[in-house]
Protein backbone atom coordinates (compact mmCIF):
# COMPACT_ATOMS: atom_id res chain seq x y z
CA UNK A 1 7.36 -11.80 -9.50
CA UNK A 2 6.50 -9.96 -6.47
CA UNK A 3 2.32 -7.90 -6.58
CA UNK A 4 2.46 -4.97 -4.61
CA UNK A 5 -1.00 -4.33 -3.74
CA UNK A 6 -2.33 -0.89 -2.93
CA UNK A 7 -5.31 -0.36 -0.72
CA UNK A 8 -8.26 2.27 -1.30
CA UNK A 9 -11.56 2.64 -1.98
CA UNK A 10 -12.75 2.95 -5.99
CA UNK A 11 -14.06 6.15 -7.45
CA UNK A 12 -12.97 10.16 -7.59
CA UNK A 13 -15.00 10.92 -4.03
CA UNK A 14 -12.27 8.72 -2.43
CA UNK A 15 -9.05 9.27 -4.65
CA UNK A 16 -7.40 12.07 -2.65
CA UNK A 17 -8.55 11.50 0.91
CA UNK A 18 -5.77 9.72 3.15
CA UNK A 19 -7.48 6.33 3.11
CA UNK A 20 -6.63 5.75 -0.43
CA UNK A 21 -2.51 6.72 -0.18
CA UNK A 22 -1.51 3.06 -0.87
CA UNK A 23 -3.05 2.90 -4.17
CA UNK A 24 -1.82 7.00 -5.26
CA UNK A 25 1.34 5.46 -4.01
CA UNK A 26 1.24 2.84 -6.85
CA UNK A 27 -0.56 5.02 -9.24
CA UNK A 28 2.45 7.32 -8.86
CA UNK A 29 5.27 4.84 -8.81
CA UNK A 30 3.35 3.54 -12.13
CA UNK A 31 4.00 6.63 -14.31
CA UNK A 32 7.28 7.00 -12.62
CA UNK A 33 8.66 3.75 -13.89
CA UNK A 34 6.91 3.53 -17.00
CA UNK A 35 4.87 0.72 -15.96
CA UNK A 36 2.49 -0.78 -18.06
CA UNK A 37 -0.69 0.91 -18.23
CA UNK A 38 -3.55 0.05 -15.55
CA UNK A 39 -6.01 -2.55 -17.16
CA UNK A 40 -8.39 -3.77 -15.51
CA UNK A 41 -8.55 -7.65 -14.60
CA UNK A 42 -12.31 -8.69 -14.35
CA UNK A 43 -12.19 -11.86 -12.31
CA UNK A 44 -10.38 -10.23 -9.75
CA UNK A 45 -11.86 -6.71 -9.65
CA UNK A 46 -8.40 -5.01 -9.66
CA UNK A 47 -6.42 -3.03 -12.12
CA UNK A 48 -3.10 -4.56 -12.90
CA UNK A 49 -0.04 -3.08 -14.07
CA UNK A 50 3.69 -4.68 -14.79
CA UNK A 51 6.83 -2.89 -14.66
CA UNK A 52 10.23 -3.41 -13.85
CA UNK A 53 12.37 -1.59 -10.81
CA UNK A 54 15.90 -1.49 -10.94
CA UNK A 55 15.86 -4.94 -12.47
CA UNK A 56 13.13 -6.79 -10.75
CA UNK A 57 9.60 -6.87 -12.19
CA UNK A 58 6.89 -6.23 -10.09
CA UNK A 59 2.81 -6.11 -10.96
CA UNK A 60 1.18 -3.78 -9.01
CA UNK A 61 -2.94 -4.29 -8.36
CA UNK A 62 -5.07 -1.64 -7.10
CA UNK A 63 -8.47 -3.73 -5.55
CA UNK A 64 -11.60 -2.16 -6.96
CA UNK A 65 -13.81 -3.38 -4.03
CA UNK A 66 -14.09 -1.27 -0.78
CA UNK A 67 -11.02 -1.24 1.64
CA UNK A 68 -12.95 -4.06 3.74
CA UNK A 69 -13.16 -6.33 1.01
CA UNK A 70 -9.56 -5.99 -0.46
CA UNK A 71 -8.58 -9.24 0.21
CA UNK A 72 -10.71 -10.69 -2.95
CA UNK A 73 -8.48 -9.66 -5.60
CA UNK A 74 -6.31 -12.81 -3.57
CA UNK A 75 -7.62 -15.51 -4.73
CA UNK A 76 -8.25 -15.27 -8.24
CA UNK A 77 -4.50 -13.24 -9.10
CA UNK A 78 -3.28 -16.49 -7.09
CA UNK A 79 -1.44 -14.37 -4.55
CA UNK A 80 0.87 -15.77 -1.78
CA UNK A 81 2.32 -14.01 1.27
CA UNK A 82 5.47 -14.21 0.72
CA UNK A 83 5.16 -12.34 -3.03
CA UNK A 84 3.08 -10.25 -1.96
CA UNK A 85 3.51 -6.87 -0.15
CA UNK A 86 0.71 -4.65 1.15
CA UNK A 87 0.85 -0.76 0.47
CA UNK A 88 -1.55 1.13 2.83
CA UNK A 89 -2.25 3.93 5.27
CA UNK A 90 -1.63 4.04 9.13
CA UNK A 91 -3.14 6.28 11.17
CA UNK A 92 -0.91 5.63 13.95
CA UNK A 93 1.99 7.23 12.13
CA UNK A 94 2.17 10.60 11.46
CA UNK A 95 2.30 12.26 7.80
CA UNK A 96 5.64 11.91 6.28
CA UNK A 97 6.85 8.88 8.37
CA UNK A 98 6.79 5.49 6.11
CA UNK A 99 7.05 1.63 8.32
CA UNK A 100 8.09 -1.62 6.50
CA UNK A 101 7.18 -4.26 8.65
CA UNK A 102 6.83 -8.01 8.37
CA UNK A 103 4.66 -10.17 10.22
CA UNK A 104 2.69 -8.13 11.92
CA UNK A 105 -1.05 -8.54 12.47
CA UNK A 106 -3.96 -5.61 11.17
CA UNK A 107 -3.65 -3.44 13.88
CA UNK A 108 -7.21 -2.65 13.00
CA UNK A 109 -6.65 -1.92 9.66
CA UNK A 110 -9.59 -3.43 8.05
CA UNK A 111 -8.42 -3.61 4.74
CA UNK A 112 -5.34 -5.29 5.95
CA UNK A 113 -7.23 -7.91 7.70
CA UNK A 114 -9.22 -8.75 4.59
CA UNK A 115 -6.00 -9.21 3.25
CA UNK A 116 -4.09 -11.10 5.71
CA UNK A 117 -7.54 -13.46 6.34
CA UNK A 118 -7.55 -14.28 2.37
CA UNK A 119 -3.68 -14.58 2.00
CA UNK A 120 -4.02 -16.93 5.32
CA UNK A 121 -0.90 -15.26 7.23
CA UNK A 122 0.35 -12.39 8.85
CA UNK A 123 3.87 -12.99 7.64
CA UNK A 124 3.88 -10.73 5.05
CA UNK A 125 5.23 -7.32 4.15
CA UNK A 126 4.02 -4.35 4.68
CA UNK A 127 4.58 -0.52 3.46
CA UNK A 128 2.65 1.61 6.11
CA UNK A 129 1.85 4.87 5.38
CA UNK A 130 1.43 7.75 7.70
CA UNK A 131 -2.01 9.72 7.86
CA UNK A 132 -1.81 11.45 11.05
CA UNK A 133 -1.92 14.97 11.83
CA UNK A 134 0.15 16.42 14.61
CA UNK A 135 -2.51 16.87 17.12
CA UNK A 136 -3.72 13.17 16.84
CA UNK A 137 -7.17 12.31 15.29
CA UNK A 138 -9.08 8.84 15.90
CA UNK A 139 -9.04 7.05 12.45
CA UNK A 140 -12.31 6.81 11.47
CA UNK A 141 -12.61 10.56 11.75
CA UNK A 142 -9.45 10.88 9.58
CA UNK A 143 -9.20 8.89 6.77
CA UNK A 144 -11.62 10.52 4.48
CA UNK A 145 -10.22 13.79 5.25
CA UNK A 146 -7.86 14.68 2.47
CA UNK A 147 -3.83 16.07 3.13
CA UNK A 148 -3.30 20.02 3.24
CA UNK A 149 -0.99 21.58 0.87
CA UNK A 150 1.84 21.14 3.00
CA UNK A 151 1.04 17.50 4.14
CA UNK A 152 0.93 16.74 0.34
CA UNK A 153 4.47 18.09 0.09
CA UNK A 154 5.71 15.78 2.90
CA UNK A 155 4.10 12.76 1.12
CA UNK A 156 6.04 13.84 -2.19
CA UNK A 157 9.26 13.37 -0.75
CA UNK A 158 8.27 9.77 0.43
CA UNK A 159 8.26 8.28 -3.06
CA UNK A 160 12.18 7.47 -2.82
CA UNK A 161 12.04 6.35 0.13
CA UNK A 162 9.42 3.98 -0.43
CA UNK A 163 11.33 2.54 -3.89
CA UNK A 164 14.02 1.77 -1.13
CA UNK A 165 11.31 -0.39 1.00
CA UNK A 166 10.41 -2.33 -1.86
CA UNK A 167 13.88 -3.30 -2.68
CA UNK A 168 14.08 -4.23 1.13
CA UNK A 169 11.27 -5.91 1.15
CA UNK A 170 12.58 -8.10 -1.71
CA UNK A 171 15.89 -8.75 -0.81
CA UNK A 172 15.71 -9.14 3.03
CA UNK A 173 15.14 -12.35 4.92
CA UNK A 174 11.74 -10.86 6.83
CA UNK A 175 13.43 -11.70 10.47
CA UNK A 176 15.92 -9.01 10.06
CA UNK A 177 13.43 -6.17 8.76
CA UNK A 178 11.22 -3.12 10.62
CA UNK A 179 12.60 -0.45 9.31
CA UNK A 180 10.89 3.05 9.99
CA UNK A 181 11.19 6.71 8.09
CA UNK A 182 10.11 9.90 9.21
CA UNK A 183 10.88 12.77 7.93
């Protein structure tokens, strides 16, 4: 069983600012799929969910530590890289453009690092998310900031999209894979 792991930061003062779009992606796919419901899993400070997708079954975990520390829900949910995959934001792609890549290091992404340091490897996938605005921002002055009305329209459409990623991410040998979406 594959764990699609969503990074953001716990609580309501973070849940709509572009930072945490990895775990509304989840949160979303979730109730789309009639996962499970979110419980939460003590020794690993996440909230777990099961579910099935087409006719795979995935669990989904949403970290409950800060971004930085998301890689210590790897350990005790006995995570490897190669069933895992790592939903997050970019902020070097703009809003409405998705990335599945494999094998890639952080790229500064500190809650990717945490991640790739606990799982011990970069070869692992990843569903990047696009935060930027059009007139570019630096990241750390962006990803608090929450999407307009129209950005949040452009990151609607992405759900599909990003159900086809999974099932990529899944079913492709990892050599062969870098796919990118913008809308």
């Amino acid at each position: 069983m594959f764990t699609i792991v969503g990074l953001g930061n716990p609580g309501n003062e973070y849940a709509n600012t572009r930072h945490n779009i990895g775990r509304a992606f989840l949160e979303t796919l979730a109730s789309k799929k009639d996962f499970e419901d979110f419980k939460e899993h003590k020794k690993s400070n996440a909230l777990l969910s099961s579910g099935y997708i087409t006719d795979k079954k995935f669990r989904i975990a949403l970290p409950n530590t800060f971004m930085n520390n998301s890689g210590k829900v790897v350990a005790p949910l006995k995570l490897s890289a190669r069933q895992t995959i790592i939903v997050h934001d970019d902020s070097d792609l703009p809003v409405g453009a998705l990335k599945l890549s494999y094998g890639k290091g952080a790229g500064g992404h500190r809650g990717v690092e945490s991640m790739l340091r606990s799982l011990r490897s970069k070869n692992v996938w990843r569903i990047r998310i696009g935060i930027q605005k059009k007139k570019r921002i630096a990241a750390e002055e962006i990803v608090l900031k929450s999407f307009s009305p129209k950005e949040q329209l452009e990151v609607k459409k992405l759900q599909k999209i990003f159900i086809t990623m999974l099932d990529t991410a899944i079913s492709e040998t990892p050599e062969k894979s870098a796919s990118l979406y913008n809308q």
